[in-house]
N, C-alpha and C. Protein backbone atom coordinates (compact mmCIF):
# COMPACT_ATOMS: atom_id res chain seq x y z
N UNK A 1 6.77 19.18 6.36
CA UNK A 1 5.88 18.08 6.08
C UNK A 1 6.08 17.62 4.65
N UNK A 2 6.11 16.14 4.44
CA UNK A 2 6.63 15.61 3.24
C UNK A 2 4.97 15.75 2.42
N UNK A 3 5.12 16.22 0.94
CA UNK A 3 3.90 15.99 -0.12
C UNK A 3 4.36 14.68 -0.83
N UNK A 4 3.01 13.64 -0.51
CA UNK A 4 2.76 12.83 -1.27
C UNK A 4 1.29 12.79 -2.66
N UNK A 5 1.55 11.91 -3.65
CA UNK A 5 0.60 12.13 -4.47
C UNK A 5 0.15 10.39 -5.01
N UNK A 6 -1.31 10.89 -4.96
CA UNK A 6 -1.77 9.39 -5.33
C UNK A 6 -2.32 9.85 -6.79
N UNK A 7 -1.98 8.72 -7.43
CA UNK A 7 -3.03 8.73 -8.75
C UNK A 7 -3.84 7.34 -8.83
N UNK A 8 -5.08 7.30 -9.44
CA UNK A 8 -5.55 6.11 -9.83
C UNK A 8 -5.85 6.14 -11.29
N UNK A 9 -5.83 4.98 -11.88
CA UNK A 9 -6.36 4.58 -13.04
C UNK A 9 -7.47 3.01 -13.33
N UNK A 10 -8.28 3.95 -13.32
CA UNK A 10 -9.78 2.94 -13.51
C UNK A 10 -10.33 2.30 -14.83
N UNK A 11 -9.94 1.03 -14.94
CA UNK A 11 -10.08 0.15 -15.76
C UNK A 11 -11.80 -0.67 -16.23
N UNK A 12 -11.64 -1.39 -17.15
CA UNK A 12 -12.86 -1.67 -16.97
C UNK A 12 -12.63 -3.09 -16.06
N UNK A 13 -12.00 -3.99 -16.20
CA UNK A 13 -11.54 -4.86 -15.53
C UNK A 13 -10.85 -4.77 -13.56
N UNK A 14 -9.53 -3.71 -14.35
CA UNK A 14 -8.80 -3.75 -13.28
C UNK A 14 -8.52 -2.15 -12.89
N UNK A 15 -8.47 -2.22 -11.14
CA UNK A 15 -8.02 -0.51 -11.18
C UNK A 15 -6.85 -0.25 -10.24
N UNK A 16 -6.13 0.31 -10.46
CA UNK A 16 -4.76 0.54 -9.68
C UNK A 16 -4.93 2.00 -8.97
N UNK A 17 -3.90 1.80 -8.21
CA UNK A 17 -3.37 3.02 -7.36
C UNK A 17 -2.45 3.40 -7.25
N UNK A 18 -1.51 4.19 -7.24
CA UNK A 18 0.00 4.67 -6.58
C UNK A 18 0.46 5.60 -6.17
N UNK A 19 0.97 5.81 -5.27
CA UNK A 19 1.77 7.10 -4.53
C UNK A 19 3.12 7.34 -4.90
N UNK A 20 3.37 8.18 -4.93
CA UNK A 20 4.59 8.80 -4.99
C UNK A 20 5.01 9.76 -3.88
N UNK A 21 6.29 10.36 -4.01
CA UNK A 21 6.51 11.02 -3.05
C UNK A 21 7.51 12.41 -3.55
N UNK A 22 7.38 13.20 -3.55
CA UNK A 22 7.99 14.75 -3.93
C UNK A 22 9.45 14.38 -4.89
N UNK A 23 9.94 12.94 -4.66
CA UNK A 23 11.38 12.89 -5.40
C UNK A 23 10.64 11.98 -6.58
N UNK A 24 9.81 11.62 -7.03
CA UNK A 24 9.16 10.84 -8.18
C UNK A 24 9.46 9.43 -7.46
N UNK A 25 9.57 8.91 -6.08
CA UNK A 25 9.69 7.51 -6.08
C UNK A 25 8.62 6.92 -5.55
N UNK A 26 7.93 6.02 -5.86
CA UNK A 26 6.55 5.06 -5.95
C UNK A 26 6.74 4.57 -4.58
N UNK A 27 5.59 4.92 -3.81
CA UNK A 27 5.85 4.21 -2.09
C UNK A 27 4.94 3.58 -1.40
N UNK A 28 4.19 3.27 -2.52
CA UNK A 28 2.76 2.49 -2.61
C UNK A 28 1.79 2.35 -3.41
N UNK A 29 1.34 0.95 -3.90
CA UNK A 29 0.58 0.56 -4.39
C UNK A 29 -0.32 -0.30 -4.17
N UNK A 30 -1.67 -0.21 -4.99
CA UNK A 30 -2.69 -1.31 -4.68
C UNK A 30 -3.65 -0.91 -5.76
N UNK A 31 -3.73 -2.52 -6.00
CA UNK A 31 -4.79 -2.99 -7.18
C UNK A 31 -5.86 -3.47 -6.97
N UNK A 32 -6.70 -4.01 -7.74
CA UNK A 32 -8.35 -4.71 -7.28
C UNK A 32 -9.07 -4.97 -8.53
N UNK A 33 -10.01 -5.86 -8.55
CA UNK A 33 -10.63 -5.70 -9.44
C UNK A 33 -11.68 -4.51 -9.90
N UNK A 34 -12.40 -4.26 -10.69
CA UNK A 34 -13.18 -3.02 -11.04
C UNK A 34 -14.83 -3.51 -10.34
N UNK A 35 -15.08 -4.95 -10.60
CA UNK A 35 -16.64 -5.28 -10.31
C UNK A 35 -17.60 -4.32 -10.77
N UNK A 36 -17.27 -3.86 -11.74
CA UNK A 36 -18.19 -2.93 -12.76
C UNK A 36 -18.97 -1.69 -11.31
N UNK A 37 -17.93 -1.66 -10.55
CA UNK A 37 -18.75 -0.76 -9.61
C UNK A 37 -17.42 0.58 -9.42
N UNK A 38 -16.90 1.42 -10.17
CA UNK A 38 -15.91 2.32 -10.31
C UNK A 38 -15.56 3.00 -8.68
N UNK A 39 -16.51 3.44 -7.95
CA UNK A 39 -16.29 3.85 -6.95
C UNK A 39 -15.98 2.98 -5.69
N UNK A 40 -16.39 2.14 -5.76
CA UNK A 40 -15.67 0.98 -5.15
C UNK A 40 -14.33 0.77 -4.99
N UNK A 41 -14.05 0.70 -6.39
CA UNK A 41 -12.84 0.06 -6.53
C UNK A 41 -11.82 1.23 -6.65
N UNK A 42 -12.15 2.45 -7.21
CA UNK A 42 -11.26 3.46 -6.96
C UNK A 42 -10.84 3.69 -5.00
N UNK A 43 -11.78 3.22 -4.24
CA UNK A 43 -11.99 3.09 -3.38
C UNK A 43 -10.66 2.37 -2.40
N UNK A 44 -11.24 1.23 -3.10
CA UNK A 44 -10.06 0.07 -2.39
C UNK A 44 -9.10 0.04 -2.93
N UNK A 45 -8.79 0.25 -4.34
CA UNK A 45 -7.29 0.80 -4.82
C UNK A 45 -6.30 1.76 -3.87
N UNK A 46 -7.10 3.03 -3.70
CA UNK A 46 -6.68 3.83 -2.51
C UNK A 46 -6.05 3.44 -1.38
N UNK A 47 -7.41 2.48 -1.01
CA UNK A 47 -6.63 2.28 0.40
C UNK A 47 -5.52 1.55 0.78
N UNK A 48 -5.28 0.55 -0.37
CA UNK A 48 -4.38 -0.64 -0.36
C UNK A 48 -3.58 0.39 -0.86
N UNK A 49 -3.25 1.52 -1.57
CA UNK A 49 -1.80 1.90 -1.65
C UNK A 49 -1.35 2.77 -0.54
N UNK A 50 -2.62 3.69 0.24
CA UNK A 50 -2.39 4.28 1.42
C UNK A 50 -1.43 2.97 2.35
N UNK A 51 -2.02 1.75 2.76
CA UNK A 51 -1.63 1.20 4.13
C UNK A 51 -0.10 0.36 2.86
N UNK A 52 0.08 0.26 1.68
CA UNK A 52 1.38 0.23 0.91
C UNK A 52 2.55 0.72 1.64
N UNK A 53 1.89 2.20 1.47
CA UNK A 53 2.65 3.80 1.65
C UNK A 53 2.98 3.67 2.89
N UNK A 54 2.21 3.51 4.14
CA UNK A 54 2.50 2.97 5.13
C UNK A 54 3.79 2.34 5.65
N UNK A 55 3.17 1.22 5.07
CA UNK A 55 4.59 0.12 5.68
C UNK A 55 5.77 0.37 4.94
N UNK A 56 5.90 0.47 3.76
CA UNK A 56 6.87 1.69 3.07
C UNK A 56 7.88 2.22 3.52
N UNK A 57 6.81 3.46 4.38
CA UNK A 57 7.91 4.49 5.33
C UNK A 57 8.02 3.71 6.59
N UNK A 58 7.31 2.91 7.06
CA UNK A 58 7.95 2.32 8.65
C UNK A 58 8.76 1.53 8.05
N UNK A 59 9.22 0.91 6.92
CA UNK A 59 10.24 -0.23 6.49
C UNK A 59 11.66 0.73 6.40
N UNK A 60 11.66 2.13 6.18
CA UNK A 60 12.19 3.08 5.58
C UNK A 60 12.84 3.56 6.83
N UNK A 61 12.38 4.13 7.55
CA UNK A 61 12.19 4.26 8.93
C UNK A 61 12.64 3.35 9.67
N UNK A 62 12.81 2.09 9.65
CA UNK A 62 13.52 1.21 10.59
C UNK A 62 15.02 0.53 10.03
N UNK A 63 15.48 1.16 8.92
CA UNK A 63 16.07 0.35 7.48
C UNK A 63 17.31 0.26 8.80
N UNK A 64 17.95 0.95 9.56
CA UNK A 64 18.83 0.85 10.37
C UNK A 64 18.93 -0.61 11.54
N UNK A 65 18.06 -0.02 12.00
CA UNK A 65 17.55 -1.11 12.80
C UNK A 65 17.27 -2.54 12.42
N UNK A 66 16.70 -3.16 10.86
CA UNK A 66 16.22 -3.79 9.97
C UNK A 66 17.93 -4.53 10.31
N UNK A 67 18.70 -3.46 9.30
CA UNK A 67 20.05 -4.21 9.40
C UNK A 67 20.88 -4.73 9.55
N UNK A 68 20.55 -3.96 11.60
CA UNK A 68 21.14 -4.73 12.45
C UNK A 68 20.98 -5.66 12.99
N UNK A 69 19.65 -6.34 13.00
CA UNK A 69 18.71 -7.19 13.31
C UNK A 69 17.69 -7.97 12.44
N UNK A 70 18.18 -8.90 11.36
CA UNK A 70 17.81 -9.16 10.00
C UNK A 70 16.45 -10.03 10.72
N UNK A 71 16.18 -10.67 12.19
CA UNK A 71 15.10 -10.94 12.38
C UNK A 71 13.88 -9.98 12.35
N UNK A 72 14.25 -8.39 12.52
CA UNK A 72 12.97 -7.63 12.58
C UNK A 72 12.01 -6.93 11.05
N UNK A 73 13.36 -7.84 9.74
CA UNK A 73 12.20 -7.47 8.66
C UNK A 73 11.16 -8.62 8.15
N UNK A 74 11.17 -10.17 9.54
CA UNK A 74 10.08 -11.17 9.16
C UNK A 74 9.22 -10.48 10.00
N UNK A 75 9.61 -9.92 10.99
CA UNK A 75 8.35 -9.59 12.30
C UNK A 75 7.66 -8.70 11.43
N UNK A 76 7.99 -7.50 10.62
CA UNK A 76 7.45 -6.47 10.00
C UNK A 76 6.93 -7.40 8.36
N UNK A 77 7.22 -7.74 8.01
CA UNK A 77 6.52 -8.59 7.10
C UNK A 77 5.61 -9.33 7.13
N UNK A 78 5.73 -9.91 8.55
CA UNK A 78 4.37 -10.74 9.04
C UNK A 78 3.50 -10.02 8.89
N UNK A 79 3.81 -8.47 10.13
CA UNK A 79 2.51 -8.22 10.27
C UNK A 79 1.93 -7.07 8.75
N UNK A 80 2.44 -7.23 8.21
CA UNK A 80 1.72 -6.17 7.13
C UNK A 80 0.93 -7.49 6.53
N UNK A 81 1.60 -8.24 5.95
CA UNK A 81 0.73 -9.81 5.96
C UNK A 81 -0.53 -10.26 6.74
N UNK A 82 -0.41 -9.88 7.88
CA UNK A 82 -1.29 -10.30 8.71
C UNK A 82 -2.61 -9.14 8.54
N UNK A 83 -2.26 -8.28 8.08
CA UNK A 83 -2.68 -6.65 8.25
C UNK A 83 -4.04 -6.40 6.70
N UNK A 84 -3.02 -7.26 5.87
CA UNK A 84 -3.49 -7.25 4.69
C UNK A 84 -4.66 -7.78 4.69
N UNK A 85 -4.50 -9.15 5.22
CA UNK A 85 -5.64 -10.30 5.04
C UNK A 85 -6.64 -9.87 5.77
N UNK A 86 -6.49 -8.84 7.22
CA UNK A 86 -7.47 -8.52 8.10
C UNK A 86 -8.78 -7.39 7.25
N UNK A 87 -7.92 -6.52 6.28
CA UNK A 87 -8.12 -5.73 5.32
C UNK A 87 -9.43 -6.62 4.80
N UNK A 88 -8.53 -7.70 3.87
CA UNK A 88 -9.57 -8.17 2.93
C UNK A 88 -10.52 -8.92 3.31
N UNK A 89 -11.02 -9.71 4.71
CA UNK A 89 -11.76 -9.64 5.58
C UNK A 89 -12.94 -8.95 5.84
N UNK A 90 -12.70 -7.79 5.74
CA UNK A 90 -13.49 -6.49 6.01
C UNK A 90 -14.14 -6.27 4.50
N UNK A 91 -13.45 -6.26 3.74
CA UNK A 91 -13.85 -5.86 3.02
C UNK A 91 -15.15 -6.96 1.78
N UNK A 92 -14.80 -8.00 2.57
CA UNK A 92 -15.69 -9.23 1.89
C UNK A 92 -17.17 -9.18 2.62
């Protein structure tokens, strides 16, 4: 089983997120504003680099396939696109 690691850094403004993965390479991120509410936003930082991390490894994971078929990295772009906005939806 692969170890991944998130860190956040909580701003007064702005707060970030990022993952890494056991070789030091970054495989997701997500930012947000702070809204003077820290847990919040450490919150949604998280999650936006979790579902990052995500599409990440299924982009990673299909890189073969991707190749052979340069139409299946709009289909996978859409929907993380589509995925995103459903996100921020929810979260409004």
């Amino acid at each position: 089983m692969n170890k991944y690691y998130l860190g956040v850094d909580l701003g007064s403004t702005t707060s970030k997120a990022v993952i890494i993965n056991e070789q030091d390479e970054i495989i997701g991120r997500g930012i947000t504003n702070t809204r003077a509410n820290y847990s919040v936003a450490a919150d949604i930082a998280k999650d936006e680099a979790i579902y990052n991390a995500r599409f990440s490894i299924l982009k990673k994971k299909l890189e073969a396939e991707i190749k052979s078929n340069p139409a299946y990295s709009k289909y996978i772009n859409d929907l993380e696109s589509v995925f995103q906005y459903e996100q921020f939806k929810i979260r409004l």
